[in-house]
Protein backbone atom coordinates (compact mmCIF):
# COMPACT_ATOMS: atom_id res chain seq x y z
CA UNK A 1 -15.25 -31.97 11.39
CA UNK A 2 -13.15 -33.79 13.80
CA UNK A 3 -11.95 -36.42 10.84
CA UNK A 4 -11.45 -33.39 8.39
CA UNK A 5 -9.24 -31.71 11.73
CA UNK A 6 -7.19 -35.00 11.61
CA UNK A 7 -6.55 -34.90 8.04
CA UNK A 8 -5.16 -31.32 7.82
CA UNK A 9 -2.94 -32.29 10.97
CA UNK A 10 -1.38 -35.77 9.10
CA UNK A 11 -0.78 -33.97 5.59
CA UNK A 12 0.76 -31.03 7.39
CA UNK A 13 3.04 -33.60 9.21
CA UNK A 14 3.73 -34.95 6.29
CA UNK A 15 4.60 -31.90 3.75
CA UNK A 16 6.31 -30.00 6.57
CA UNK A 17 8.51 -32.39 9.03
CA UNK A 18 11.63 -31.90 6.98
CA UNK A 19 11.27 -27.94 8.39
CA UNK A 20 11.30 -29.09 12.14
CA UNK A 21 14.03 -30.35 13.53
CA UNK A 22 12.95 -31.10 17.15
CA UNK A 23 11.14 -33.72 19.26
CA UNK A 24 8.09 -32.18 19.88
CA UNK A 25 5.97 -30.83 17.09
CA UNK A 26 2.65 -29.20 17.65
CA UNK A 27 0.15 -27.16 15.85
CA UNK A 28 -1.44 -23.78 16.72
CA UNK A 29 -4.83 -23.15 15.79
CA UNK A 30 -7.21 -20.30 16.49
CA UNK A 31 -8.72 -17.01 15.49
CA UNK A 32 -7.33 -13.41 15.57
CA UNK A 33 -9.60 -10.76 15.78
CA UNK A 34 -9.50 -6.54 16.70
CA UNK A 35 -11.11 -5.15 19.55
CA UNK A 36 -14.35 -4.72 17.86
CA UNK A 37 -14.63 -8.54 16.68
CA UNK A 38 -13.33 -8.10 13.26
CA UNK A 39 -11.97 -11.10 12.03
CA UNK A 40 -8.58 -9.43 11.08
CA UNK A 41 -7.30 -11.41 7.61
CA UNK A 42 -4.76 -9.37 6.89
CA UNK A 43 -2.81 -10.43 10.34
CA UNK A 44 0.03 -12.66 10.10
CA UNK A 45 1.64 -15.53 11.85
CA UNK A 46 5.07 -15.48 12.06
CA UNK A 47 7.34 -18.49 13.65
CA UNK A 48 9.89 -16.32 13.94
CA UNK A 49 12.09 -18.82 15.33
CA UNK A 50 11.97 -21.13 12.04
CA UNK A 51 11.06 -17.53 9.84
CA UNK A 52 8.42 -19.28 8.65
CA UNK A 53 4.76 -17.04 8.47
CA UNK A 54 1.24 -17.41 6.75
CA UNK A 55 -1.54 -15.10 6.60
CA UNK A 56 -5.14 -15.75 8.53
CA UNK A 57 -7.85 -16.91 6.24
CA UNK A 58 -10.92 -14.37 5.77
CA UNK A 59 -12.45 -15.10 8.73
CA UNK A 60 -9.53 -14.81 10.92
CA UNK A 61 -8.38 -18.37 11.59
CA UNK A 62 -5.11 -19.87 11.54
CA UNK A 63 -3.52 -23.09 11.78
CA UNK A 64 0.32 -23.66 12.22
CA UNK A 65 2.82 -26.40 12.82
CA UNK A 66 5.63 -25.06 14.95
CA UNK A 67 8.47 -27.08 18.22
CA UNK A 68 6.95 -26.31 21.33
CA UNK A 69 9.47 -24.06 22.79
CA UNK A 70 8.83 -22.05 19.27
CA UNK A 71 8.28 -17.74 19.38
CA UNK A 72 4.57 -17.42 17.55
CA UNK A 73 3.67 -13.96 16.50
CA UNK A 74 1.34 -12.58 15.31
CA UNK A 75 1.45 -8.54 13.49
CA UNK A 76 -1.03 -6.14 11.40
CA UNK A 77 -0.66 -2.53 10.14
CA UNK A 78 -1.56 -0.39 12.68
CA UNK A 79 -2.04 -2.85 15.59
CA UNK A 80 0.46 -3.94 18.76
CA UNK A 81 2.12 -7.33 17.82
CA UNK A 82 1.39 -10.18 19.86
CA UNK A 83 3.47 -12.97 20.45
CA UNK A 84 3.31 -16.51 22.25
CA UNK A 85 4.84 -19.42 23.14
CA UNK A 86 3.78 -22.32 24.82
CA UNK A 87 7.92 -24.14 25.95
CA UNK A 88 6.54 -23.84 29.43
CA UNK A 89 3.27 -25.77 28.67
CA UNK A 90 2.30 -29.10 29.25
CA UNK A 91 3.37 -30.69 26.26
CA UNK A 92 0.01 -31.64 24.15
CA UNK A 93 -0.08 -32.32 20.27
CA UNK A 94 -2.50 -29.31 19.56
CA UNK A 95 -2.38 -25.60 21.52
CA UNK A 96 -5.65 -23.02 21.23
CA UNK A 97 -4.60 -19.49 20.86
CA UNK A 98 -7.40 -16.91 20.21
CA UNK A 99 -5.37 -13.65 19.37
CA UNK A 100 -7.54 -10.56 20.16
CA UNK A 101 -5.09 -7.48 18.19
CA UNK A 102 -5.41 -4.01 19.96
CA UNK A 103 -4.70 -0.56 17.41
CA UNK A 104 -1.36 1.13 18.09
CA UNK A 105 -2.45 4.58 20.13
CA UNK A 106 0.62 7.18 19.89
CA UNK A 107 -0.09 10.68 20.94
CA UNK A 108 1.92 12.75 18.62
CA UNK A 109 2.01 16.97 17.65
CA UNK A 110 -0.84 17.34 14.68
CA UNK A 111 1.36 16.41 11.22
CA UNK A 112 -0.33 15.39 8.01
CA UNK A 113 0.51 11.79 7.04
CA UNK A 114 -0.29 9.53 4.70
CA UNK A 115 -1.49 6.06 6.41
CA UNK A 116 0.41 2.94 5.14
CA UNK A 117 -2.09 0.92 3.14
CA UNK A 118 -3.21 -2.71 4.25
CA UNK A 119 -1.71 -6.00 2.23
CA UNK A 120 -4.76 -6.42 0.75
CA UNK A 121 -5.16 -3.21 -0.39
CA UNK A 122 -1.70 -3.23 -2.67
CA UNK A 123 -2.67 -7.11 -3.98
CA UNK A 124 -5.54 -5.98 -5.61
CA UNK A 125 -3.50 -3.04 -7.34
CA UNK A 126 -1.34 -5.90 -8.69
CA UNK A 127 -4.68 -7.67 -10.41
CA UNK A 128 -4.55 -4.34 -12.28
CA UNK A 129 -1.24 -4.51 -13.80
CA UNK A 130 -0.82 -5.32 -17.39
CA UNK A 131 0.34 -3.69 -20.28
CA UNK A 132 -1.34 -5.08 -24.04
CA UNK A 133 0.03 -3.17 -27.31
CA UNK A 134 -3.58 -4.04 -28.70
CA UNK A 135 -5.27 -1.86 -26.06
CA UNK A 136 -3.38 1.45 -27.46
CA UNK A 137 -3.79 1.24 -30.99
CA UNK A 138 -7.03 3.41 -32.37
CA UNK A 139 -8.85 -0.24 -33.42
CA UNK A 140 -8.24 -3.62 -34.94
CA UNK A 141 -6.71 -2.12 -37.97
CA UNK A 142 -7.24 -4.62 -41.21
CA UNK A 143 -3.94 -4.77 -43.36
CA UNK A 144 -5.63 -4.86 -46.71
CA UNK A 145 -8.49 -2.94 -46.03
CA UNK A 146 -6.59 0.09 -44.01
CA UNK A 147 -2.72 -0.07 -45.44
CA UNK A 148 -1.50 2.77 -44.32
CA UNK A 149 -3.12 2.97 -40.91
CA UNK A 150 -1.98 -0.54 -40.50
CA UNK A 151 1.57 0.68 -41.24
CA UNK A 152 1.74 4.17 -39.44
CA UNK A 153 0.32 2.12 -36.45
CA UNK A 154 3.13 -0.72 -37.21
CA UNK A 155 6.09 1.61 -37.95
CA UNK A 156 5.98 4.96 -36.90
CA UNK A 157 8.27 5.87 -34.57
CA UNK A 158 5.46 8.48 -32.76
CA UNK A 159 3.12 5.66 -31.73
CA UNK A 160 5.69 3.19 -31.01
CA UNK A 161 7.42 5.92 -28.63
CA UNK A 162 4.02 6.24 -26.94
CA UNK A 163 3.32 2.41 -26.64
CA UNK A 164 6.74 2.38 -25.15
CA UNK A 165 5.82 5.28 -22.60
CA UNK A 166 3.30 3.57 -21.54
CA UNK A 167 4.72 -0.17 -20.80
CA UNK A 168 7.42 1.53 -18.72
CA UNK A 169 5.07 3.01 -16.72
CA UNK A 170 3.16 -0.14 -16.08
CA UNK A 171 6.67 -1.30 -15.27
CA UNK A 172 7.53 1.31 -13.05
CA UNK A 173 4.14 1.02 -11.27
CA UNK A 174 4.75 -2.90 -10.58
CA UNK A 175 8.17 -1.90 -9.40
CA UNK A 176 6.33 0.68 -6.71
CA UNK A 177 3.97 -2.35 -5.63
CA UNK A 178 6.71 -4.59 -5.04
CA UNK A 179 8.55 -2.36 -3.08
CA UNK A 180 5.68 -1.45 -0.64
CA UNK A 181 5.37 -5.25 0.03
CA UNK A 182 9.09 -5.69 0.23
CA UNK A 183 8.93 -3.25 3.08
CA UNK A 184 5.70 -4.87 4.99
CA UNK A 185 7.74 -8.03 4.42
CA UNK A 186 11.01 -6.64 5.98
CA UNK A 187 8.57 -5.49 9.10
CA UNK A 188 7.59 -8.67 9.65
CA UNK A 189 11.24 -10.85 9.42
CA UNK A 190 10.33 -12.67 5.57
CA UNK A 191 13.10 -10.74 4.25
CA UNK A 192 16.67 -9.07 5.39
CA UNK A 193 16.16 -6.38 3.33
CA UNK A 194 17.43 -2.56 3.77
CA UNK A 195 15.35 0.40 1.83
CA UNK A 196 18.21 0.68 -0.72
CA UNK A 197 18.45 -3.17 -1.70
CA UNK A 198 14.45 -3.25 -3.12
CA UNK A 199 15.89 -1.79 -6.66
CA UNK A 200 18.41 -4.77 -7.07
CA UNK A 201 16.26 -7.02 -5.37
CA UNK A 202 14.24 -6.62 -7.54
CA UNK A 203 15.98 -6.69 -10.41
CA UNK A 204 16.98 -10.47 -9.37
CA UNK A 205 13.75 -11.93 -9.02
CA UNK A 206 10.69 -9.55 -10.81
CA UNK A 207 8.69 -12.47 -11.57
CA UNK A 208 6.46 -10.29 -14.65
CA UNK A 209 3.31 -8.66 -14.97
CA UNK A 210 1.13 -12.15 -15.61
CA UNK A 211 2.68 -14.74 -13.40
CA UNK A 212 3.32 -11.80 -10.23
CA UNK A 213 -1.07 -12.08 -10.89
CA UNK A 214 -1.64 -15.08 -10.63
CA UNK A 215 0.32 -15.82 -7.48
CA UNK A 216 -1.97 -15.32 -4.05
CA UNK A 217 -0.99 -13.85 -0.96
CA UNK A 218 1.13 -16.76 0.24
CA UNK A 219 2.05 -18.14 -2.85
CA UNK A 220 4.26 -14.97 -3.34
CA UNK A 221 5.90 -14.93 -0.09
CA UNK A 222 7.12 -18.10 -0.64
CA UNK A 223 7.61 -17.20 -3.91
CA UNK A 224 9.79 -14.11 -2.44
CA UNK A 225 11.32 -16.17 -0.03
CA UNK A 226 12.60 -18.51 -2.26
CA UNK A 227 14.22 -16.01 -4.47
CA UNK A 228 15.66 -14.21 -1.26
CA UNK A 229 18.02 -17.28 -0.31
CA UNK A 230 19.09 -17.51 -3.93
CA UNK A 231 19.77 -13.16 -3.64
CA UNK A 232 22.01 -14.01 -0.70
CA UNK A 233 23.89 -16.55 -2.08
CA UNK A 234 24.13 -15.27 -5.49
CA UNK A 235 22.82 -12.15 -6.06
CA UNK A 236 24.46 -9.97 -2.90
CA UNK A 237 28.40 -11.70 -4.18
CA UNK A 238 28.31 -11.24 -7.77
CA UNK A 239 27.48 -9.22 -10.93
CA UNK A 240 24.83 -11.18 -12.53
CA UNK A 241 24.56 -11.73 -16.43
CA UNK A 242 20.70 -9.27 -17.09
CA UNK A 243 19.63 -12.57 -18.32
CA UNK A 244 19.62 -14.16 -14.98
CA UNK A 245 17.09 -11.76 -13.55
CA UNK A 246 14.54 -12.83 -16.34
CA UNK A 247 12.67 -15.81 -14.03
CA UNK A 248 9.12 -14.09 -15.84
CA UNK A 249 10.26 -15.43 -18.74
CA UNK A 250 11.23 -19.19 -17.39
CA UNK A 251 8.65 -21.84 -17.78
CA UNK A 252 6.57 -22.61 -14.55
């Protein structure tokens, strides 16, 4: 365990030292749990003084390069953010930080509300996205065997109106998705983004149905992040060409 330990710390060093600017570099480890013991692996950790973050693994741990003078925190729906820093520490290459998240308790007047869903939750709605042409015709129709089912299928205007129906509202479903993580991600400082920027942001960097799938958790904030510094250089100043926006369609 202890040589594996040393071999996470030297590639990190490695992959992220261009990030860190300062003279002392240190990594973070621990586990963040609720008040109950859950291991909570939806919770992030956020250096929001580099605006770097990372989710917890499934059983709640965490491990994170940060300078020692570094703000860590750590947030989750529906719990009191926690945050740390160790600039008035004893200067040591690795800090412990078991993170113990308590739920937000607001006494409010009796309303009806609908409870924000966890990030979890609206990643495995994205595993359901999709839309296949196949899927909405009556069978495998057989050209020479069925000719004119194959071509009412192929040509009339009816079914391909209905096929049509139906991929936009796949499209406007993965547009709803986004949104929802857009504004988790604007909660926790991945993103500068207002309410009213999601459509356009959007617009500049939907990456498509099949490759938004395959991405996980932290592959697509990077992914997002990424995209974000090119929508403030480019797409917040300009009128982009629609064909810009495609990035679904660009090789991997």
């Amino acid at each position: 365990m202890k040589y594996w330990l040393s071999f996470v710390l030297f590639f990190f060093a490695l992959t992220a030292e261009a990030q860190y600017d300062c003279d002392s570099t240190v990594f973070i480890s621990g586990k963040v749990t609720a008040e109950n013991g859950r291991p909570m692996f939806d919770a992030m950790v956020v250096n929001r003084t580099r605006s770097v973050g990372q989710f917890c693994e499934p059983d709640g741990s965490y491990l994170i390069k940060a300078c020692k003078g570094d703000t860590i925190q750590f947030a989750a729906t529906g719990y009191i953010s926690v945050r740390i820093s160790f600039a008035d520490s004893t200067w040591r290459p690795q800090y412990t930080a078991n993170i113990q998240m308590k739920q937000l308790r607001i006494s409010i007047p009796e309303v009806e509300v609908i409870a924000p869903r966890e990030l979890q939750a609206i990643h495995d709605d994205i595993q359901t996205l999709g839309f296949n042409e196949k899927d909405y015709r009556v069978s495998e129709i057989n050209a020479i065997q069925s000719p004119i089912t194959f071509l009412y299928q192929a040509f009339s205007k009816r079914e391909r109106s209905r096929r049509e129906a139906i991929e936009l509202r796949n499209n406007d479903r993965r547009r709803e998705l986004l949104k929802e993580l857009f504004g988790k991600y604007a909660e926790y400082d991945i993103i500068d983004l207002e309410d009213d920027e999601f459509d356009a942001f959007i617009d500049f960097m939907d990456p498509g149905d099949e490759r938004l799938k395959r991405f996980s958790q932290y592959e697509f904030i990077l992914y997002v992040k990424d995209r974000f510094a090119a929508y403030e250089k480019y797409g917040r100043s300009r009128s982009l060409d629609p064909s810009d926006h495609q990035y679904h369609l660009d090789d991997d």
